[in-house]
N, C-alpha and C. Protein backbone atom coordinates (compact mmCIF):
# COMPACT_ATOMS: atom_id res chain seq x y z
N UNK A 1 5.40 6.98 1.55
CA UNK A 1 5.26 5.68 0.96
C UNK A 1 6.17 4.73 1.71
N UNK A 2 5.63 3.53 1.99
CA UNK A 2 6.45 2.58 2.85
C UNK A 2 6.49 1.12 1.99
N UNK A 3 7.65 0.66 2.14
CA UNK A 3 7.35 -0.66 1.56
C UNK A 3 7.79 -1.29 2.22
N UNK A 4 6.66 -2.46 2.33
CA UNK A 4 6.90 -3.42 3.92
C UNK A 4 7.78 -4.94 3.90
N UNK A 5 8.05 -4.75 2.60
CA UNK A 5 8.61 -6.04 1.73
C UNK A 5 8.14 -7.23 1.56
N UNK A 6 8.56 -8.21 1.08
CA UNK A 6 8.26 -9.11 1.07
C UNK A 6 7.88 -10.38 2.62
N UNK A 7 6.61 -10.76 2.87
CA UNK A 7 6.65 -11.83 3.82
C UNK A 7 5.89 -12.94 3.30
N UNK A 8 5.93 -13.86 4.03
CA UNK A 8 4.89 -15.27 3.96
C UNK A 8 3.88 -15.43 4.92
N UNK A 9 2.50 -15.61 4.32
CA UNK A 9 1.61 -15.47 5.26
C UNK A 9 1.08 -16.58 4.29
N UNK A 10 0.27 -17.47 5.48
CA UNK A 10 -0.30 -18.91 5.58
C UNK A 10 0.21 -19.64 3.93
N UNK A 11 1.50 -19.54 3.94
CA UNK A 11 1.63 -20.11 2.99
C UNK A 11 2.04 -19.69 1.71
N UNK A 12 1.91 -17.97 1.61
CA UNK A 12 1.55 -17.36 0.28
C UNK A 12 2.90 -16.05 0.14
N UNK A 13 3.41 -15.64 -0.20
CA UNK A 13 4.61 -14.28 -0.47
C UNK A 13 3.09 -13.46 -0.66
N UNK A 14 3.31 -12.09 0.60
CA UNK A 14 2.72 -11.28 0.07
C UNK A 14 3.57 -9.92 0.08
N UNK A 15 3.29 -9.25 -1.00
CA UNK A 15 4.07 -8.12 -1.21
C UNK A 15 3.30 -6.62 -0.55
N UNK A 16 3.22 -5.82 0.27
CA UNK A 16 2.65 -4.60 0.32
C UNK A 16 3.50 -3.22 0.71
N UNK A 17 2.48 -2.39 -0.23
CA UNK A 17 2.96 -1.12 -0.42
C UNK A 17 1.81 -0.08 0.54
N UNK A 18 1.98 0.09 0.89
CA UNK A 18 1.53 1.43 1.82
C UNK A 18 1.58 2.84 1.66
N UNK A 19 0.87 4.19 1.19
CA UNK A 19 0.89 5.10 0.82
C UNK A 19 0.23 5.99 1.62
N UNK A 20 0.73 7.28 2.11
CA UNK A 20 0.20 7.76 3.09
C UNK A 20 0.18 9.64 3.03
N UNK A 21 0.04 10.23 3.66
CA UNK A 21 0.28 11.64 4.23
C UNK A 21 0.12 12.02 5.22
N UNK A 22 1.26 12.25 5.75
CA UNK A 22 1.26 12.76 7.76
C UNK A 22 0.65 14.01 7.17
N UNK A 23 -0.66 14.58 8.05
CA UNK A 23 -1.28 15.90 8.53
C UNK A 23 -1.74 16.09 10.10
N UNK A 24 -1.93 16.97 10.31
CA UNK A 24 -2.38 17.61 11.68
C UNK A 24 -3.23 16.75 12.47
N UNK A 25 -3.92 15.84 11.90
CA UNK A 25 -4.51 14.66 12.65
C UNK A 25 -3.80 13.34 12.46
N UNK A 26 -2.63 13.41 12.04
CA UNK A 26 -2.10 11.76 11.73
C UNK A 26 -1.97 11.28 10.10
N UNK A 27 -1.50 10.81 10.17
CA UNK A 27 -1.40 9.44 9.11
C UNK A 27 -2.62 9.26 8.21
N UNK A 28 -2.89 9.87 7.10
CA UNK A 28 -3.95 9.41 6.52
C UNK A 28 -3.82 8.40 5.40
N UNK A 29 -3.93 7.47 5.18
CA UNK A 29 -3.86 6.04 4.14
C UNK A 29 -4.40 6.56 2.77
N UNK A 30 -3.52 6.37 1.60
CA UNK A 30 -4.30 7.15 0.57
C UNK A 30 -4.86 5.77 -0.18
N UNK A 31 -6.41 5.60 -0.68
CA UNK A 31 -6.12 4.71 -1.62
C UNK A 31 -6.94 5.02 -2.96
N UNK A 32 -7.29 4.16 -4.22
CA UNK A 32 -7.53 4.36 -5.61
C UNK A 32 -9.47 4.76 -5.36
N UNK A 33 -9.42 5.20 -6.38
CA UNK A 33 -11.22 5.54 -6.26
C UNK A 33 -12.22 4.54 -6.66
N UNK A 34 -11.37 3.74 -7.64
CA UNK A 34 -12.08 2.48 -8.08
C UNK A 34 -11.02 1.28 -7.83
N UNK A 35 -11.44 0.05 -8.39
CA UNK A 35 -10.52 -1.38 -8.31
C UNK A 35 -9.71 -0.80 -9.60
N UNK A 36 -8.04 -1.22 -9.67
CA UNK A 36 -7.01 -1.08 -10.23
C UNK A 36 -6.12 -2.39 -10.57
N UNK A 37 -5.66 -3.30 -11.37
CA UNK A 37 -4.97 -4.07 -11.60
C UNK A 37 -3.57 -3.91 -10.98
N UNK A 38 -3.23 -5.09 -10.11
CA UNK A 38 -1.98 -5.10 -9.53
C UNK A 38 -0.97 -4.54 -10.48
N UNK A 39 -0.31 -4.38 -9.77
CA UNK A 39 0.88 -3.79 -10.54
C UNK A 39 0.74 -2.54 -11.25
N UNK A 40 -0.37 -1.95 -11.02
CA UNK A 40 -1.07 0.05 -11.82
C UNK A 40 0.19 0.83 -11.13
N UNK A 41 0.50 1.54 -12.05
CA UNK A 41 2.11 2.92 -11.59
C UNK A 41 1.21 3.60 -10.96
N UNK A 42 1.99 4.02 -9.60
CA UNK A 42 1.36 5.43 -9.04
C UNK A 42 2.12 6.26 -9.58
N UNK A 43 1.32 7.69 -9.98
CA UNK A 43 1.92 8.56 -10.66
C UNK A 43 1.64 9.96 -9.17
């Protein structure tokens, strides 16, 4: 899990979180199966 912190882009604070698992081919990006409301706990 990476957190990239806080920046400003065209104007706006954007916050991102990044979630991942290094395996035998790299870096795989994990994400939700459906749409999730900002701010949902990863458990």
């Amino acid at each position: 899990m990476v957190n990239l912190g806080a920046v400003t882009v065209a104007g706006f604070e954007s916050q991102c979180l990044v979630t991942g698992v290094d395996g035998e081919d790299g870096v795989s990006h994990l994400r939700s199966e459906r749409r999730v409301p900002n701010g949902t706990r990863i458990y």
